[in-house]
N, C-alpha and C. Protein backbone atom coordinates (compact mmCIF):
# COMPACT_ATOMS: atom_id res chain seq x y z
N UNK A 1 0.84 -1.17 0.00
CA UNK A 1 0.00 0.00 0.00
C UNK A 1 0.88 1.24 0.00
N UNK A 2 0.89 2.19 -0.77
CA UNK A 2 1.13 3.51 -0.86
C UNK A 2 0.54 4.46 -0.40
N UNK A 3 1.30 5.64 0.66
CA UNK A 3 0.27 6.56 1.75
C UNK A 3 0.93 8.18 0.93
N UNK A 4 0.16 8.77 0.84
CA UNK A 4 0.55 10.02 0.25
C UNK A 4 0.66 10.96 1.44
N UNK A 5 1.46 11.67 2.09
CA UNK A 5 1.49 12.95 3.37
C UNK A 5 1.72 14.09 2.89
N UNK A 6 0.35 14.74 3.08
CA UNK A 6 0.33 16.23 3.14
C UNK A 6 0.54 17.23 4.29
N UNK A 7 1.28 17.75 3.88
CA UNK A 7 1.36 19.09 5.34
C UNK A 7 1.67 20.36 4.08
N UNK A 8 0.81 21.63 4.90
CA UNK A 8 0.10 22.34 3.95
C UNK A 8 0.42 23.31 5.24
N UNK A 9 0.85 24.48 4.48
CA UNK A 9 1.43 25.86 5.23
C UNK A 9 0.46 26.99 4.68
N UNK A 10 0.58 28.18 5.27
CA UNK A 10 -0.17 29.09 4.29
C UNK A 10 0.42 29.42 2.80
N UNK A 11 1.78 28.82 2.23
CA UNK A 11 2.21 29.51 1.28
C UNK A 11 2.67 28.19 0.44
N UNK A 12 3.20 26.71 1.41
CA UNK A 12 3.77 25.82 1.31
C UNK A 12 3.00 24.48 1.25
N UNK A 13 3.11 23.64 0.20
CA UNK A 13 2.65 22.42 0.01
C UNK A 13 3.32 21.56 0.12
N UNK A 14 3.98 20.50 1.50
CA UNK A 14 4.71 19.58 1.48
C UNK A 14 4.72 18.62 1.02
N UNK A 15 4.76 17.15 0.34
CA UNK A 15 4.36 16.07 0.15
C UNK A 15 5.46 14.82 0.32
N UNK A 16 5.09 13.46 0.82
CA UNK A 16 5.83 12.55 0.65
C UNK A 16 5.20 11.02 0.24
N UNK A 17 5.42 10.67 -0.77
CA UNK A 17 4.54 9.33 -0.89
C UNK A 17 5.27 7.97 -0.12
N UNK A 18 5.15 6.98 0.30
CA UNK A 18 5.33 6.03 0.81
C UNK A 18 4.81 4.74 0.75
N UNK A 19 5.92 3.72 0.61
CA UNK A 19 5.29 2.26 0.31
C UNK A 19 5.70 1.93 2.02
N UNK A 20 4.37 1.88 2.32
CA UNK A 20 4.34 0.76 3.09
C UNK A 20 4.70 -0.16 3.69
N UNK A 21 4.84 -0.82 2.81
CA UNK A 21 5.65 -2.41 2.66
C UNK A 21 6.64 -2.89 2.99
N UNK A 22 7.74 -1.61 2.57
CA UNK A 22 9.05 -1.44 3.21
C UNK A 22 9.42 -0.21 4.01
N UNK A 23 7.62 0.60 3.97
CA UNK A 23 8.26 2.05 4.80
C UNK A 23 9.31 2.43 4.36
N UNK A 24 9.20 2.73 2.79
CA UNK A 24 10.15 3.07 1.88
C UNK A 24 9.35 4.78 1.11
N UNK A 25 9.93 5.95 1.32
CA UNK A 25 9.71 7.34 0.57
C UNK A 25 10.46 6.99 -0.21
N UNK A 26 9.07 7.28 -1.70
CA UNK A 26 9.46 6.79 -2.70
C UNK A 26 9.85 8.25 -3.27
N UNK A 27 9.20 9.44 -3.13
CA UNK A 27 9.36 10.61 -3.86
C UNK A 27 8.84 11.85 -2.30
N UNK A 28 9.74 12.92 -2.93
CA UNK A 28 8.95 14.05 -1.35
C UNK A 28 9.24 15.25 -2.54
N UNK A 29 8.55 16.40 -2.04
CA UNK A 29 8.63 17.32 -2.17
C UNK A 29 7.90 18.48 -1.60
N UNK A 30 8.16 19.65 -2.16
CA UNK A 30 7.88 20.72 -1.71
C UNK A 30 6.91 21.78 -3.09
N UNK A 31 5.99 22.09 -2.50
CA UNK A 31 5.56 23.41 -3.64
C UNK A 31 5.63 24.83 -2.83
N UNK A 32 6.24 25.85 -3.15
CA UNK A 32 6.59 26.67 -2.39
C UNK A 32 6.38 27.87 -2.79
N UNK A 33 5.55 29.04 -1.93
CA UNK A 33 5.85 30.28 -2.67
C UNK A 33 3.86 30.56 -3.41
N UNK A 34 3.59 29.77 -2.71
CA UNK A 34 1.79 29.37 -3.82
C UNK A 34 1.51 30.80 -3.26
N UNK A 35 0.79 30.99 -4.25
CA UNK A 35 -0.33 32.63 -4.03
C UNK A 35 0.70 33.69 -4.81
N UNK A 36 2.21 33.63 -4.94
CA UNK A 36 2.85 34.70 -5.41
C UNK A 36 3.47 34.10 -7.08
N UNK A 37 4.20 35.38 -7.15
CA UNK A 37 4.52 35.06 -9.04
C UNK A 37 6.02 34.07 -9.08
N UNK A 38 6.44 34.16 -7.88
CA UNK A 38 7.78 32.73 -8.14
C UNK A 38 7.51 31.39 -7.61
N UNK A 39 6.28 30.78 -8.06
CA UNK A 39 5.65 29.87 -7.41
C UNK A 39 7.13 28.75 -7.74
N UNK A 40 7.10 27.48 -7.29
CA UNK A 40 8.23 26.13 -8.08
C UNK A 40 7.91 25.29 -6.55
N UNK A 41 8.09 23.86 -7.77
CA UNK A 41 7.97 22.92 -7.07
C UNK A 41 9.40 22.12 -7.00
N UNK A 42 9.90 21.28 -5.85
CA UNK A 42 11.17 20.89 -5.98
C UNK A 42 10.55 19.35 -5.62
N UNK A 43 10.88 18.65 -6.51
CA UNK A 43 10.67 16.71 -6.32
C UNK A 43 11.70 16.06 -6.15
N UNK A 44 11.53 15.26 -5.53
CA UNK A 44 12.81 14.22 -5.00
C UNK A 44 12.32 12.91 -5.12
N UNK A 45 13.24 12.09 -6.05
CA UNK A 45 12.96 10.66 -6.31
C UNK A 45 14.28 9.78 -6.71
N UNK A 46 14.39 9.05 -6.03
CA UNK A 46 15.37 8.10 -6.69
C UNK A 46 16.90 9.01 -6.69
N UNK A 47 16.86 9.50 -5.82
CA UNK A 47 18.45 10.36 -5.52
C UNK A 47 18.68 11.30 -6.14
N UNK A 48 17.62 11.78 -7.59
CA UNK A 48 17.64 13.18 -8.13
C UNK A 48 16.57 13.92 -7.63
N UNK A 49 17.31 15.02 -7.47
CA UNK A 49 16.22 16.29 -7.25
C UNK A 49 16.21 17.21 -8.01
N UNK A 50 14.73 17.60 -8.80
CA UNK A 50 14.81 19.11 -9.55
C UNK A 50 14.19 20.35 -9.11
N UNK A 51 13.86 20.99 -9.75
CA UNK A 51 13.25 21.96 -8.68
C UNK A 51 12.71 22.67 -10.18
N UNK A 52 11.64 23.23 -10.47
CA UNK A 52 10.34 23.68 -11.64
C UNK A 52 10.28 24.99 -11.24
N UNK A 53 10.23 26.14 -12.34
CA UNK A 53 9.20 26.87 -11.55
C UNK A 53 7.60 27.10 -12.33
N UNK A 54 6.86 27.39 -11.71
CA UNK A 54 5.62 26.81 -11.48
C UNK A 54 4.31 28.26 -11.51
N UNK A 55 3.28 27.67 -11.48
CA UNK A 55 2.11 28.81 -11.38
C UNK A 55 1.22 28.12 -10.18
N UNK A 56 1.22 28.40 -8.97
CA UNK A 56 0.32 28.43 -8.09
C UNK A 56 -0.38 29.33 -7.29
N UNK A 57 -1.60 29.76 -8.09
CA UNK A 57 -2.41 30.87 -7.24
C UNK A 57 -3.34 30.27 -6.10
N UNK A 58 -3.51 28.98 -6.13
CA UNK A 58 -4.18 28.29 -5.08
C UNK A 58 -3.17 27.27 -4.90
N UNK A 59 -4.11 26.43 -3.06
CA UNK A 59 -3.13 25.63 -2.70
C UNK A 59 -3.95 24.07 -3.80
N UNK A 60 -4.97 24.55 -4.33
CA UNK A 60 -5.36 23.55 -5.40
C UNK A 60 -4.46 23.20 -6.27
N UNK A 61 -4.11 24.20 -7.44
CA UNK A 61 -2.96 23.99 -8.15
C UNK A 61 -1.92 23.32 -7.38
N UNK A 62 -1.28 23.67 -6.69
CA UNK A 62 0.18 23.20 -6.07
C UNK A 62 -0.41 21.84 -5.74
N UNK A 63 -1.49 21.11 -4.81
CA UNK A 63 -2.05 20.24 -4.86
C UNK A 63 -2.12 18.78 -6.37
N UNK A 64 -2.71 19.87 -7.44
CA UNK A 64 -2.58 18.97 -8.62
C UNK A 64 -1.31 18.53 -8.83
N UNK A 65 -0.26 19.58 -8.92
CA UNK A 65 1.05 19.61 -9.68
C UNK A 65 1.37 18.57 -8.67
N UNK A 66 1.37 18.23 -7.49
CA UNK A 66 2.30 17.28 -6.60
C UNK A 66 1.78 15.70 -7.50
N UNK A 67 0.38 16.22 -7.28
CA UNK A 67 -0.60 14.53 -7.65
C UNK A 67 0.16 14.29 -9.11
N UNK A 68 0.85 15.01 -9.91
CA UNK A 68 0.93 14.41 -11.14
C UNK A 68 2.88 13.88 -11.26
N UNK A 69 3.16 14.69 -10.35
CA UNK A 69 4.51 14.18 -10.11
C UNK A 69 4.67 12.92 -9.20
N UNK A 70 3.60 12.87 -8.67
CA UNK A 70 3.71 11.47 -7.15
C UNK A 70 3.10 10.56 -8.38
N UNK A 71 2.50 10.96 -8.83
CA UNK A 71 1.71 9.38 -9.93
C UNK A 71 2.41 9.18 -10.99
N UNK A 72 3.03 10.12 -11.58
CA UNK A 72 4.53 9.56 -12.66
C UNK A 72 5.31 8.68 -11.61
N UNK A 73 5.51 9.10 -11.09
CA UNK A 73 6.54 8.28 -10.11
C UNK A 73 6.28 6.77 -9.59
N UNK A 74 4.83 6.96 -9.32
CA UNK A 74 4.40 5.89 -8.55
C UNK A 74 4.15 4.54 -9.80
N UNK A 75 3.65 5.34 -10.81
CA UNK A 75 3.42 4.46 -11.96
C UNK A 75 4.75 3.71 -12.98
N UNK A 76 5.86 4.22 -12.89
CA UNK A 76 7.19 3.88 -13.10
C UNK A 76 7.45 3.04 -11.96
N UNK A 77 7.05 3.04 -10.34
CA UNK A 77 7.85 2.01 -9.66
C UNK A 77 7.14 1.12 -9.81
N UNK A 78 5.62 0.91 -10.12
CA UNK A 78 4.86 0.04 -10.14
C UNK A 78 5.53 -1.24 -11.71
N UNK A 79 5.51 -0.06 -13.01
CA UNK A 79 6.40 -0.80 -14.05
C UNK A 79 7.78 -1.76 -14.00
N UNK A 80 8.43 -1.24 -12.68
CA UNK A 80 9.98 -1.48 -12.15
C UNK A 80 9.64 -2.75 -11.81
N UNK A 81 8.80 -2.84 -11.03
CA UNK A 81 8.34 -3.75 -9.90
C UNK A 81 7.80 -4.84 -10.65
N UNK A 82 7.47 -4.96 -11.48
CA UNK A 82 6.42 -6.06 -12.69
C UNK A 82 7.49 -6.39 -13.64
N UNK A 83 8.72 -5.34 -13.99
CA UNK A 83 8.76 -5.93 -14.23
C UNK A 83 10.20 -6.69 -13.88
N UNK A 84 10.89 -6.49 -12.69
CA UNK A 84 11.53 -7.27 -11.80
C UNK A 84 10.87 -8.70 -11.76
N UNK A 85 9.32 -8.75 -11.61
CA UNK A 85 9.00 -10.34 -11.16
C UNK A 85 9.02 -10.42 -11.88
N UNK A 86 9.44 -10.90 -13.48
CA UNK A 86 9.07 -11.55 -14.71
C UNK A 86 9.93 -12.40 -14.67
């Protein structure tokens, strides 16, 4: 099972996804700066980190942008993983 953690600031969108299984963070990041014009998100996966910059006038947006970086991610370890058992 995979747990997604949000912690949510007035300006700041934290995130970290997690397997379970091995209580393994698979990806974390940060959206930072939401409501102003230097919005960016910084992701961490697999020992690289980048850092975007970004448009977040709500903590909705910054919200989406995490969900689509945690589900690239999640959907590549899921591929890794399938196809390791073959």
């Amino acid at each position: 099972m995979k747990v997604l953690v949000i912690n949510c600031g007035s300006s700041s969108l934290k995130y970290q996804l997690i397997d379970m299984e091995g209580e393994k963070v698979l990806c974390k990041g940060l959206c930072e700066r939401i409501g102003m014009e230097s919005s960016m998100i910084t992701h961490e996966a697999n020992g690289h980190k980048a850092t975007t910059p970004a448009i977040f006038p709500t903590h909705t947006e910054a919200f989406t942008e995490q969900d689509l970086w945690c589900n690239r991610h999640a959907i590549r370890q899921d591929r890794s993983s399938d196809t390791a058992d073959q």
